[in-house]
N, C-alpha and C. Protein backbone atom coordinates (compact mmCIF):
# COMPACT_ATOMS: atom_id res chain seq x y z
N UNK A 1 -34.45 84.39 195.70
CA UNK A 1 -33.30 85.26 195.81
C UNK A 1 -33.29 85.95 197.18
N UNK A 2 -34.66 86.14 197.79
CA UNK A 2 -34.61 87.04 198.58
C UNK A 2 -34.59 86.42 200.09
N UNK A 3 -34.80 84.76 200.10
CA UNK A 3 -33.85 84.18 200.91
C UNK A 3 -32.87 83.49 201.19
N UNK A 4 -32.02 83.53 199.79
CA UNK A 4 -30.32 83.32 199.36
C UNK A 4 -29.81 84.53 199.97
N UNK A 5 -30.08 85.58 200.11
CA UNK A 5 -29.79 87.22 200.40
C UNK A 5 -29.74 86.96 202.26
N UNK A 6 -30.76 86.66 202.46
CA UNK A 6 -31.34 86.62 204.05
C UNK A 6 -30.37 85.62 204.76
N UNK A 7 -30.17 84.59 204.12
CA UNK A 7 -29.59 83.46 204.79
C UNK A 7 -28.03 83.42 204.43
N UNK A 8 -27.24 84.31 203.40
CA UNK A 8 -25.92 84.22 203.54
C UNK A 8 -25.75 85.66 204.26
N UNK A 9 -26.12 86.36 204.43
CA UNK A 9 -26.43 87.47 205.38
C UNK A 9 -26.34 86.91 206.88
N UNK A 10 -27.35 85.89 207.46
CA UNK A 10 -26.97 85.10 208.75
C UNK A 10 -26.28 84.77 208.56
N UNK A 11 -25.77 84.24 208.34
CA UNK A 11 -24.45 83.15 207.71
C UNK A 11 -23.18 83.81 208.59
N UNK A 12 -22.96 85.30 207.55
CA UNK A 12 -22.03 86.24 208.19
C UNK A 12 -22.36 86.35 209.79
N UNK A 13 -23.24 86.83 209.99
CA UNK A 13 -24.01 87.63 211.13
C UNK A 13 -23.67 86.96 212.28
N UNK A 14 -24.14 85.38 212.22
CA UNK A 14 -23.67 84.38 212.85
C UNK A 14 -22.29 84.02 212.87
N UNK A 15 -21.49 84.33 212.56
CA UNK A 15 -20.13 83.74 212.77
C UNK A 15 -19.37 85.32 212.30
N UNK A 16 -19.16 86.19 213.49
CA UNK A 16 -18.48 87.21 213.03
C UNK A 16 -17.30 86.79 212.59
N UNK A 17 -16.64 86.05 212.75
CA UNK A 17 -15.28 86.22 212.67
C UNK A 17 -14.57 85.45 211.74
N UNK A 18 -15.65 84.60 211.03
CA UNK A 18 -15.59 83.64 209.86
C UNK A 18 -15.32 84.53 208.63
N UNK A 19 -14.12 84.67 208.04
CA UNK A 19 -13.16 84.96 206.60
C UNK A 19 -14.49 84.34 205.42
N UNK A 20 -14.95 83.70 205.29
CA UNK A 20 -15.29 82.75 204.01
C UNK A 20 -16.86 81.98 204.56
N UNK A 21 -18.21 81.84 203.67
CA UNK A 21 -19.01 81.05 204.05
C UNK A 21 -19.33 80.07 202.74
N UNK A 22 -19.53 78.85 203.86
CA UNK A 22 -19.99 78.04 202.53
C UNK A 22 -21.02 77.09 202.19
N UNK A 23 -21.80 77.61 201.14
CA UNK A 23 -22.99 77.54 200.54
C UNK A 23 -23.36 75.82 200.28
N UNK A 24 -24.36 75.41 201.00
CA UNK A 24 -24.46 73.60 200.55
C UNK A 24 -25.88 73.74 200.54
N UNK A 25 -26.45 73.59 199.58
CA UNK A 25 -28.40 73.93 199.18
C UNK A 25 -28.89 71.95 199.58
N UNK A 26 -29.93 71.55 199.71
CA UNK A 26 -30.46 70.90 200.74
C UNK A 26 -30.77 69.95 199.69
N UNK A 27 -30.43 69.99 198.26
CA UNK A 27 -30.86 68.82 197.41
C UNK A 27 -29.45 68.29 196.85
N UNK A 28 -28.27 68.57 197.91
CA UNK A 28 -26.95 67.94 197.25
C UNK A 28 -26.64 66.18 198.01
N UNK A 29 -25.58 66.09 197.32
CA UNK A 29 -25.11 65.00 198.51
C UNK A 29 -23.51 65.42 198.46
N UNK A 30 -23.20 65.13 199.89
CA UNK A 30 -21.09 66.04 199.26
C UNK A 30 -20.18 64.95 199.20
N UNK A 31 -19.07 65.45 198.68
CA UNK A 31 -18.40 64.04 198.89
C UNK A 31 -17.78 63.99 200.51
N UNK A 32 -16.58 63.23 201.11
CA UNK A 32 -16.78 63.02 202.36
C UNK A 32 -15.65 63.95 202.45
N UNK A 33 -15.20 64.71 201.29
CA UNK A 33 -13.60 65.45 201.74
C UNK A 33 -14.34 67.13 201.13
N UNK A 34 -15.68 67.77 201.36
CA UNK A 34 -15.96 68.60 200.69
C UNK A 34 -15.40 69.73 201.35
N UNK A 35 -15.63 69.42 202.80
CA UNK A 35 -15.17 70.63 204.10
C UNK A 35 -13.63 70.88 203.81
N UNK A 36 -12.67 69.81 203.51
CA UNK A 36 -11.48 70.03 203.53
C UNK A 36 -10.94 70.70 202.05
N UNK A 37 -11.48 70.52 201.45
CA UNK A 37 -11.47 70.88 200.27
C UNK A 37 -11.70 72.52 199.69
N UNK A 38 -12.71 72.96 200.54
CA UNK A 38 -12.68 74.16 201.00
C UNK A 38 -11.72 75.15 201.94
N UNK A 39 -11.90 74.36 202.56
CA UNK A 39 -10.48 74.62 203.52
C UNK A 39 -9.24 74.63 202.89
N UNK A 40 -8.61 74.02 201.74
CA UNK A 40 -8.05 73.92 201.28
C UNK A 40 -7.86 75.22 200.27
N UNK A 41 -9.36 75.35 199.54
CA UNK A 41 -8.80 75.89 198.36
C UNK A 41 -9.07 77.89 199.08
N UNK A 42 -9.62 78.06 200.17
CA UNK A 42 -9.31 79.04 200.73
C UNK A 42 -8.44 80.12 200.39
N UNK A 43 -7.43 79.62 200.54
CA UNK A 43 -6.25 80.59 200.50
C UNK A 43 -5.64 80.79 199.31
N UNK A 44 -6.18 80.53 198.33
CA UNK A 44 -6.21 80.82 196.86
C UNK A 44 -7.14 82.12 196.40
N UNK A 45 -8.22 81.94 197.29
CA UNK A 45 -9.21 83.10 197.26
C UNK A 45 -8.44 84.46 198.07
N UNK A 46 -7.81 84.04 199.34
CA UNK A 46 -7.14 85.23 200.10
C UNK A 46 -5.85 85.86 198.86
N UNK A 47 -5.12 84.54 198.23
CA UNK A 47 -3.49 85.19 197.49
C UNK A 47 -4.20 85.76 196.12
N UNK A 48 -5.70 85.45 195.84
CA UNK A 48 -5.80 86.00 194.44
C UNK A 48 -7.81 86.69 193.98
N UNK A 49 -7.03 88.25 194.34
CA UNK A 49 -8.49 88.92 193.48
C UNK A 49 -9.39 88.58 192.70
N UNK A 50 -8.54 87.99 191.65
CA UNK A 50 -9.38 87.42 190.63
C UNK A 50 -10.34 86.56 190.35
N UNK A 51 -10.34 85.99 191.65
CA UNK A 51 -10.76 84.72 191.71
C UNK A 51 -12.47 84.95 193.06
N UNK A 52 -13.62 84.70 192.40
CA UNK A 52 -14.99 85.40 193.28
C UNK A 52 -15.43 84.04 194.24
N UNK A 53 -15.13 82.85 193.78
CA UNK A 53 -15.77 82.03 194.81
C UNK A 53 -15.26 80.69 194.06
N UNK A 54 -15.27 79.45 194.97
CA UNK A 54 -14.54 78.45 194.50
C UNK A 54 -15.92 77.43 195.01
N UNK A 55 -16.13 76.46 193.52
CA UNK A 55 -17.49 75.55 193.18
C UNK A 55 -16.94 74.29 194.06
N UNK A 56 -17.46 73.20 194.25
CA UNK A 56 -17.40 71.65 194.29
C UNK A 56 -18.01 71.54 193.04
N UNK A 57 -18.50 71.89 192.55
CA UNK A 57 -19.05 70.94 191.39
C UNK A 57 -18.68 71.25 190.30
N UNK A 58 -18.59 70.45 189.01
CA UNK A 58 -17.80 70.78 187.99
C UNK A 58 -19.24 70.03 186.80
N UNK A 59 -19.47 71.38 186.08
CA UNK A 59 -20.87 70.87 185.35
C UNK A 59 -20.20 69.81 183.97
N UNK A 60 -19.59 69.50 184.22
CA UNK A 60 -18.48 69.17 182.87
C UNK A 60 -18.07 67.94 183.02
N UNK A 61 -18.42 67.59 184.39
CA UNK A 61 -17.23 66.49 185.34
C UNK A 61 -17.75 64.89 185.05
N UNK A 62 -18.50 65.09 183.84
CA UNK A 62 -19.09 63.23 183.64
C UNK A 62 -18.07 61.85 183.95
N UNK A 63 -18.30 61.03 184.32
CA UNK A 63 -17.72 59.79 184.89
C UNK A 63 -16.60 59.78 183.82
N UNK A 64 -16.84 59.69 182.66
CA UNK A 64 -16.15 59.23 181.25
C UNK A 64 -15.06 60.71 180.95
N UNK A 65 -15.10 61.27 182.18
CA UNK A 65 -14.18 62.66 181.60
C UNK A 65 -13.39 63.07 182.28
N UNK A 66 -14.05 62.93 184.13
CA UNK A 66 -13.63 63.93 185.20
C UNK A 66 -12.53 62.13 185.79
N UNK A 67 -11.59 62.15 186.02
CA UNK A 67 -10.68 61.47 186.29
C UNK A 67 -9.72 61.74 187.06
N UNK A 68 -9.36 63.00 187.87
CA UNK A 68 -7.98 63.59 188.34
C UNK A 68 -8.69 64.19 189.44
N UNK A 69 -8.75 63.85 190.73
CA UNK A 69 -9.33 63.96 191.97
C UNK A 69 -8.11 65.02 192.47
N UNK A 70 -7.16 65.27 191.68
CA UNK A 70 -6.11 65.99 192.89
C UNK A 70 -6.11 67.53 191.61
N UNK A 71 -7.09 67.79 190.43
CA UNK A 71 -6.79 68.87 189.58
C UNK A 71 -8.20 70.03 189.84
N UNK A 72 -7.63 70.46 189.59
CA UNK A 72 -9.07 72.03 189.74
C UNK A 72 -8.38 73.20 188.40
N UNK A 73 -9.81 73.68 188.13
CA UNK A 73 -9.79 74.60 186.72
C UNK A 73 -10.41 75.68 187.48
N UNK A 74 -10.19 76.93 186.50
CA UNK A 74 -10.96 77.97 186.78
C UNK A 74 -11.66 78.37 185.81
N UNK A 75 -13.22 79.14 185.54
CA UNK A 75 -14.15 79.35 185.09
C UNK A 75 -14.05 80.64 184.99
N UNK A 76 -15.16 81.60 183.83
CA UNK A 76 -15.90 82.89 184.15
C UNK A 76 -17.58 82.39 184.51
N UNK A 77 -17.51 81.29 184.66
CA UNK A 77 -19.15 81.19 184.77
C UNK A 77 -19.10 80.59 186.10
N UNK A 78 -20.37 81.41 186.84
CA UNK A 78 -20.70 81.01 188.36
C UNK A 78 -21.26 79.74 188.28
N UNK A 79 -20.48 78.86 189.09
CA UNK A 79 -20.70 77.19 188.93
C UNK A 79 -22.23 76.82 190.05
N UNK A 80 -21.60 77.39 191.11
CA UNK A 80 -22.56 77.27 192.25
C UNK A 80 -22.79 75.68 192.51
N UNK A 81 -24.14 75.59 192.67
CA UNK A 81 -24.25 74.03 193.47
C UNK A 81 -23.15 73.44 194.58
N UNK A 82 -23.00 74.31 195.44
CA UNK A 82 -22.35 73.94 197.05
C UNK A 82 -20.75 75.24 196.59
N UNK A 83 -20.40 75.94 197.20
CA UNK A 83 -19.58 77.36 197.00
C UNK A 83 -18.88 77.53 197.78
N UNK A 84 -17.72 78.09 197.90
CA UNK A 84 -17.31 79.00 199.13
C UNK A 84 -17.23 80.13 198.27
N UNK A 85 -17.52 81.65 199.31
CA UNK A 85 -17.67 82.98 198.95
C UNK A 85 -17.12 83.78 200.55
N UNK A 86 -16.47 84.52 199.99
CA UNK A 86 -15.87 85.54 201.52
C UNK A 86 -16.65 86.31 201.84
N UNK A 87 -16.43 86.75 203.08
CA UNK A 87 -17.38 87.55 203.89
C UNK A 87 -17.55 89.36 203.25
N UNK A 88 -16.16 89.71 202.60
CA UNK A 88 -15.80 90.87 202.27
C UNK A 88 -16.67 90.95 201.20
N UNK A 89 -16.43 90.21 200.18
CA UNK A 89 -17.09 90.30 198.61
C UNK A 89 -18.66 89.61 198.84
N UNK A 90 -19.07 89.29 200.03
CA UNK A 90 -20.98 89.15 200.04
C UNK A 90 -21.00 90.38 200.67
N UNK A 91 -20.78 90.67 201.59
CA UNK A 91 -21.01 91.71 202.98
C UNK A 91 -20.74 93.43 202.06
N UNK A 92 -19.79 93.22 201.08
CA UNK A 92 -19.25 94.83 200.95
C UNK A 92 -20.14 95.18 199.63
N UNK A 93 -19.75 93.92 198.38
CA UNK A 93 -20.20 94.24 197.15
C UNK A 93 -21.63 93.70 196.93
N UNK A 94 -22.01 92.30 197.62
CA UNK A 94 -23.39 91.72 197.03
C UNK A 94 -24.44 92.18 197.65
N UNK A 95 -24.36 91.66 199.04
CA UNK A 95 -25.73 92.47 199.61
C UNK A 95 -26.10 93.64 199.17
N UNK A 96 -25.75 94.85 199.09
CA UNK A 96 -26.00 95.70 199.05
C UNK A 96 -26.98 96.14 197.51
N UNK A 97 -26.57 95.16 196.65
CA UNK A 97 -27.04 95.16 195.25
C UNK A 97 -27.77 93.75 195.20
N UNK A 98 -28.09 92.93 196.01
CA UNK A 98 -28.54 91.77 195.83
C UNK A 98 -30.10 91.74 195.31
N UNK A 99 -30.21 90.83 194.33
CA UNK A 99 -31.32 90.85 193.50
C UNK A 99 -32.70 90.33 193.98
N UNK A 100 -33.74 90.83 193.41
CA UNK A 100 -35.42 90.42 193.79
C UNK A 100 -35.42 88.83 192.75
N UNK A 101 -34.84 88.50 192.31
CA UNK A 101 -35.09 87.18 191.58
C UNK A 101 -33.99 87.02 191.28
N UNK A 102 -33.39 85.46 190.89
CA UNK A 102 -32.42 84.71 189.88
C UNK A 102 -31.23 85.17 190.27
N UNK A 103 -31.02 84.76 191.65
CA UNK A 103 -29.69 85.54 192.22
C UNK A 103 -28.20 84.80 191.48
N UNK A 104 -28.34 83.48 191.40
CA UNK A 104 -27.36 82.88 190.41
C UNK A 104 -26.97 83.32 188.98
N UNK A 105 -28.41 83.96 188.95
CA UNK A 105 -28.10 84.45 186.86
C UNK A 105 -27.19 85.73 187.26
N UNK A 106 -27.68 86.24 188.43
CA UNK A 106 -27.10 88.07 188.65
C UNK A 106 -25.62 87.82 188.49
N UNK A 107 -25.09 86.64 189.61
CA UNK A 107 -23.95 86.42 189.90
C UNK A 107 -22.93 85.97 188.59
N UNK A 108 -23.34 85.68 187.45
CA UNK A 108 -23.18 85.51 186.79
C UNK A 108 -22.82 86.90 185.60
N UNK A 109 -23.57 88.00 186.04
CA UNK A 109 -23.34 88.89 185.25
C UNK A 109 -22.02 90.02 185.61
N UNK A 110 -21.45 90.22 184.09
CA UNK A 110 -20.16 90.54 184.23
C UNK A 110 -19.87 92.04 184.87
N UNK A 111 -21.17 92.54 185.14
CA UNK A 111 -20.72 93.89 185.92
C UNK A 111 -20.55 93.43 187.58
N UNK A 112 -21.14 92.22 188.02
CA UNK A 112 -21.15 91.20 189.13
C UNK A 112 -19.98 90.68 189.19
N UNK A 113 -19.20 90.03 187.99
CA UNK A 113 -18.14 89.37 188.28
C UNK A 113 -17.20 90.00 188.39
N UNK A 114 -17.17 91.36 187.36
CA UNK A 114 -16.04 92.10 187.31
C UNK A 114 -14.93 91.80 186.93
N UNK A 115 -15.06 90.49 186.07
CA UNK A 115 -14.37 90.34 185.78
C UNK A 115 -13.26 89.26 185.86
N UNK A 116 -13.58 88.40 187.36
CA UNK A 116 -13.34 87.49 188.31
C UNK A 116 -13.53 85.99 187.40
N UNK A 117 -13.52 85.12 188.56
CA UNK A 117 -13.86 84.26 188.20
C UNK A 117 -13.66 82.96 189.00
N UNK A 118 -14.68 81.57 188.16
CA UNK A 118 -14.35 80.61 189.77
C UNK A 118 -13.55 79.59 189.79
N UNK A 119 -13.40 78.92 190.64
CA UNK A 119 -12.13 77.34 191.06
C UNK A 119 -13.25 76.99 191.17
N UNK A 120 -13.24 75.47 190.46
CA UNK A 120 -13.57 74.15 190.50
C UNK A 120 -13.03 72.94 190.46
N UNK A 121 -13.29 71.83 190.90
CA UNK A 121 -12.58 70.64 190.93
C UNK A 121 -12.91 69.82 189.53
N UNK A 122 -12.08 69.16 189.17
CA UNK A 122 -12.28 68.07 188.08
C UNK A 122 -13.20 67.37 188.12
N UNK A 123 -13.25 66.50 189.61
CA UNK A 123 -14.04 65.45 189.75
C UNK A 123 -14.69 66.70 191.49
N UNK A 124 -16.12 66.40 191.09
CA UNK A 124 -17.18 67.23 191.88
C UNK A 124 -16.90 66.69 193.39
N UNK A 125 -16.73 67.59 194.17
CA UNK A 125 -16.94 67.40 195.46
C UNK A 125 -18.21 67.52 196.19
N UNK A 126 -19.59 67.80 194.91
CA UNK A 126 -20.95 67.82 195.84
C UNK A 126 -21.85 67.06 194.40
N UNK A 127 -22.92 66.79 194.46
CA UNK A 127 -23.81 65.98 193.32
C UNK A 127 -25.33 66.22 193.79
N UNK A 128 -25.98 67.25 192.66
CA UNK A 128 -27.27 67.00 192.77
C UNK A 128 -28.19 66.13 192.63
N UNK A 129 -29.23 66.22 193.75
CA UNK A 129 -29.81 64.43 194.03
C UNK A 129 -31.22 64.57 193.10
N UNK A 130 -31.54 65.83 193.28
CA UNK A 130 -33.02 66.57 192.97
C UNK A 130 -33.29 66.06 190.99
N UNK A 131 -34.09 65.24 191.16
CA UNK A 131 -34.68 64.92 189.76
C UNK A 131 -35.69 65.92 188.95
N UNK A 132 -36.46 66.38 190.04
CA UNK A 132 -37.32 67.48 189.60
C UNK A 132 -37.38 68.75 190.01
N UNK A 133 -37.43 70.15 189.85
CA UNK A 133 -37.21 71.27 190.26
C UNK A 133 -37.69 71.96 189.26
N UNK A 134 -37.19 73.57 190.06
CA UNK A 134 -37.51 74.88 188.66
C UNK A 134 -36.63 74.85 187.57
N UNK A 135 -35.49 74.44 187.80
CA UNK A 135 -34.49 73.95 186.57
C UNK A 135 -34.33 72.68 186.41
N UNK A 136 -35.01 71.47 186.87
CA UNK A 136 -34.90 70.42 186.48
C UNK A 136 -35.54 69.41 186.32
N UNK A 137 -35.75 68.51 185.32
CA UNK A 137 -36.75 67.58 184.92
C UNK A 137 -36.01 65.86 184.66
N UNK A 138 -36.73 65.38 185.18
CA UNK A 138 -35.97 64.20 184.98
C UNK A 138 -35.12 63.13 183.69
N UNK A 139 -35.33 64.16 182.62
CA UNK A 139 -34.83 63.88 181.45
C UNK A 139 -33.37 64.08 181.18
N UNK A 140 -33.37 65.64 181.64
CA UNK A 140 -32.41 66.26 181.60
C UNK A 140 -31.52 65.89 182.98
N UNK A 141 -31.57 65.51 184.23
CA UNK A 141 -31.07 64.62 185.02
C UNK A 141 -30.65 63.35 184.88
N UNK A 142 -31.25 62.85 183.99
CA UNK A 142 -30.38 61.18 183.37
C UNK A 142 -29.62 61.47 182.53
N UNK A 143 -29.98 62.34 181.40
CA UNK A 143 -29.02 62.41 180.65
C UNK A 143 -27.68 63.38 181.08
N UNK A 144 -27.58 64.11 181.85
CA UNK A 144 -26.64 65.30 182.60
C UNK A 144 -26.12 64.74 183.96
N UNK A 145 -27.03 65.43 184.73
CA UNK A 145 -26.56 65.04 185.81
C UNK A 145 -26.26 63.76 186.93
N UNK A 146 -27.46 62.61 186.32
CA UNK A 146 -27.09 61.06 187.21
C UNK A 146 -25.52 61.15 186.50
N UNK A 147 -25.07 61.33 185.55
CA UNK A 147 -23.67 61.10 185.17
C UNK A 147 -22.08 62.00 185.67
N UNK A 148 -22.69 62.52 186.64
CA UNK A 148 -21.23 63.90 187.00
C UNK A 148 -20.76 62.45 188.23
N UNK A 149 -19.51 62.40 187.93
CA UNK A 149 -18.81 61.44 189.06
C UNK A 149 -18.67 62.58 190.10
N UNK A 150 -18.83 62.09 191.36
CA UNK A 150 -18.64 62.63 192.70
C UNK A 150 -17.50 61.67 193.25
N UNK A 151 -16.56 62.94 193.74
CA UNK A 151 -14.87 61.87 194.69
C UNK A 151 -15.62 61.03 195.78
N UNK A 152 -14.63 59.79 195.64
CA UNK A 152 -15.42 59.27 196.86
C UNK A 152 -14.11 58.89 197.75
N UNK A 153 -12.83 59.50 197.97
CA UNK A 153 -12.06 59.72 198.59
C UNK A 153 -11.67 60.35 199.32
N UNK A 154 -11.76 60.04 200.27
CA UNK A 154 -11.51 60.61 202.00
C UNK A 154 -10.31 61.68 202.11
N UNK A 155 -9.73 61.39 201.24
CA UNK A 155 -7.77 61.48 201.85
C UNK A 155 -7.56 62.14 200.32
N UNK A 156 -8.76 62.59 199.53
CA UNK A 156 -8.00 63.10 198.21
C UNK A 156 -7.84 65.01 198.45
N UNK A 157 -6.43 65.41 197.46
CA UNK A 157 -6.35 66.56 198.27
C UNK A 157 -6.15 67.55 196.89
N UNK A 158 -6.64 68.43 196.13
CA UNK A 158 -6.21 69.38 194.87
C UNK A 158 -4.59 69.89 195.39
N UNK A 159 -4.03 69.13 194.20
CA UNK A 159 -2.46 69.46 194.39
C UNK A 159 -2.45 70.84 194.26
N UNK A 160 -1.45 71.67 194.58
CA UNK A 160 -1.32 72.59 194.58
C UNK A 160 -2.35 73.95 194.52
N UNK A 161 -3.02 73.96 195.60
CA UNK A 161 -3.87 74.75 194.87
C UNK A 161 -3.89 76.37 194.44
N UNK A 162 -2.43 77.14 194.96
CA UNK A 162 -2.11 78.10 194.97
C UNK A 162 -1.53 78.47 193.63
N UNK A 163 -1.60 76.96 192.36
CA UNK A 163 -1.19 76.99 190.99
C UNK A 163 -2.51 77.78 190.49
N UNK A 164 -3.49 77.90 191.10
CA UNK A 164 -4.64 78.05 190.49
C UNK A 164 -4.69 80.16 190.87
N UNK A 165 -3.60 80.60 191.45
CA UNK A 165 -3.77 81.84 190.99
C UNK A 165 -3.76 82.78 189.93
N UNK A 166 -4.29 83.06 189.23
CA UNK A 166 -3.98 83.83 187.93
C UNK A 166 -3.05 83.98 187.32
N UNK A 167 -2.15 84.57 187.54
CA UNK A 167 -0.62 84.76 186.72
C UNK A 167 0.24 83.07 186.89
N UNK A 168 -0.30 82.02 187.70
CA UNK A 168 0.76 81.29 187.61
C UNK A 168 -0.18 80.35 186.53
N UNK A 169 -1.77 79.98 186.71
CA UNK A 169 -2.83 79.49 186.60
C UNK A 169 -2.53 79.82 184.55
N UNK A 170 -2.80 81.18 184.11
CA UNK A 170 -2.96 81.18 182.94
C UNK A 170 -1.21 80.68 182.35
N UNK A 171 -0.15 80.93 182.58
CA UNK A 171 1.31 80.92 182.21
C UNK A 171 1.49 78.74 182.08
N UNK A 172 0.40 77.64 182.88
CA UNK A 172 0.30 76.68 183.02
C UNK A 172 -0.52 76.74 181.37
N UNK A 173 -1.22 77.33 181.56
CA UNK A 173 -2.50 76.48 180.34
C UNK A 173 -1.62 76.93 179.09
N UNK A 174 -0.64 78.17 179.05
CA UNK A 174 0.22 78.28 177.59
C UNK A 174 0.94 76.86 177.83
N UNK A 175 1.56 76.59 178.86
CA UNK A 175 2.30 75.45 178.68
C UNK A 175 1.73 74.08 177.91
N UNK A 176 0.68 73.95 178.59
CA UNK A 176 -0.09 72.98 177.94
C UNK A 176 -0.48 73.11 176.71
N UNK A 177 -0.36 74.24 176.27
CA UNK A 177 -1.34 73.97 174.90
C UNK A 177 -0.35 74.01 173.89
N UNK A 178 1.55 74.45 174.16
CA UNK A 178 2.21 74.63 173.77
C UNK A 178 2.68 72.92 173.45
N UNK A 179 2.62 72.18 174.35
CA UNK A 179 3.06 70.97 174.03
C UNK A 179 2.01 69.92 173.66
N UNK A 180 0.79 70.73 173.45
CA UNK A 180 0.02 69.66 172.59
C UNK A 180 0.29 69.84 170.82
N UNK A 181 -0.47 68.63 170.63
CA UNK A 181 -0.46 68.51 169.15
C UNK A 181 -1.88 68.42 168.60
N UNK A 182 -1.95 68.64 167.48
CA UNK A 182 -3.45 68.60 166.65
C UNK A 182 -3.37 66.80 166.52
N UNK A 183 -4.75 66.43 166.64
CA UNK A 183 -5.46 64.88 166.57
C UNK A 183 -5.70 64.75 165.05
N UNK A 184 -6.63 66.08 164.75
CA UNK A 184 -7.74 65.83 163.48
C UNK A 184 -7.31 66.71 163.14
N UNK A 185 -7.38 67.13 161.34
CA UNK A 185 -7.45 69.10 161.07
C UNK A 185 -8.46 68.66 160.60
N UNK A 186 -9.20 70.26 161.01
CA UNK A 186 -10.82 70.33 160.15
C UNK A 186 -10.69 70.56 158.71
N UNK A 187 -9.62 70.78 158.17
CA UNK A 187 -9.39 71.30 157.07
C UNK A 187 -9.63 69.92 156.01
């Protein structure tokens, strides 16, 4: 934690004038559109509060599921594994409270989130390579993670991504759920 703290701290330090930094840990692989993608979903973070940092990776995103290279969801749970986070909300609110251990679990906690929450892509714009670690064993990597599809499209772009602000973002998912239908009743 206490050189996640140190090093998005340079991060800032080093690039005064950089709005947004973004987080890529040394056991990923990205896809080839991850930079733009960021770049992209940027200004979703500037038009909307609500919203604490935007993932590439989508823990959800298995080959057999994640299919729509141009869709992104939003979360209350800190996705992490490759991030963008602004300079204002590390520099004003985190550092200052940043934790002696498990800086991901902190980020995660709701006096941390406040309430917020993150953008992710359907299909992952980064893929962990790491078989073994403090959270990972190679069991749980075959069965989980060898399976998260990573875009492998150059030129793919999240439609709209300014749908993904809150008031327009939740008023979409009534729509959707308004024109679905039940499959099964449990009843």
């Amino acid at each position: 934690a206490r050189h996640y703290g140190w090093a998005l701290a340079r991060m800032f330090e080093g690039a005064p004038g950089a709005r947004y930094g973004v987080v890529l840990e040394e056991d990923l692989t990205v896809a080839p559109d991850v930079l733009t993608y960021f770049r992209d979903m940027a200004p979703v973070m500037d038009a909307d509060e609500t919203l604490y940092c935007v993932s590439a990776f989508n823990d959800n995103g298995l080959s057999h599921l994640a299919e729509d290279k141009t869709l992104a969801y939003r979360t209350e749970w800190f996705v992490g594994l490759g991030w963008l986070v602004s300079r204002r909300l590390f520099l004003q609110e985190w550092l200052p409270e940043w934790p002696e251990t498990h800086w991901d679990h902190w980020l995660r906690q709701d006096a941390v989130r406040k309430g917020r929450e993150c953008a992710f892509p359907e299909v992952s714009r980064d893929f962990h390579i790491g078989e073994r670690g403090i959270n990972m064993d190679p069991e749980h990597y075959k069965r989980y993670n060898s399976k998260v599809r990573l875009n492998d499209d150059p030129s793919a772009r999240i439609s709209s991504p300014l749908s993904l602000a809150s008031g327009a973002y939740e008023a979409s998912l009534r729509r959707l759920l308004l024109r679905g239908r039940v499959v099964r009743s449990l009843e």
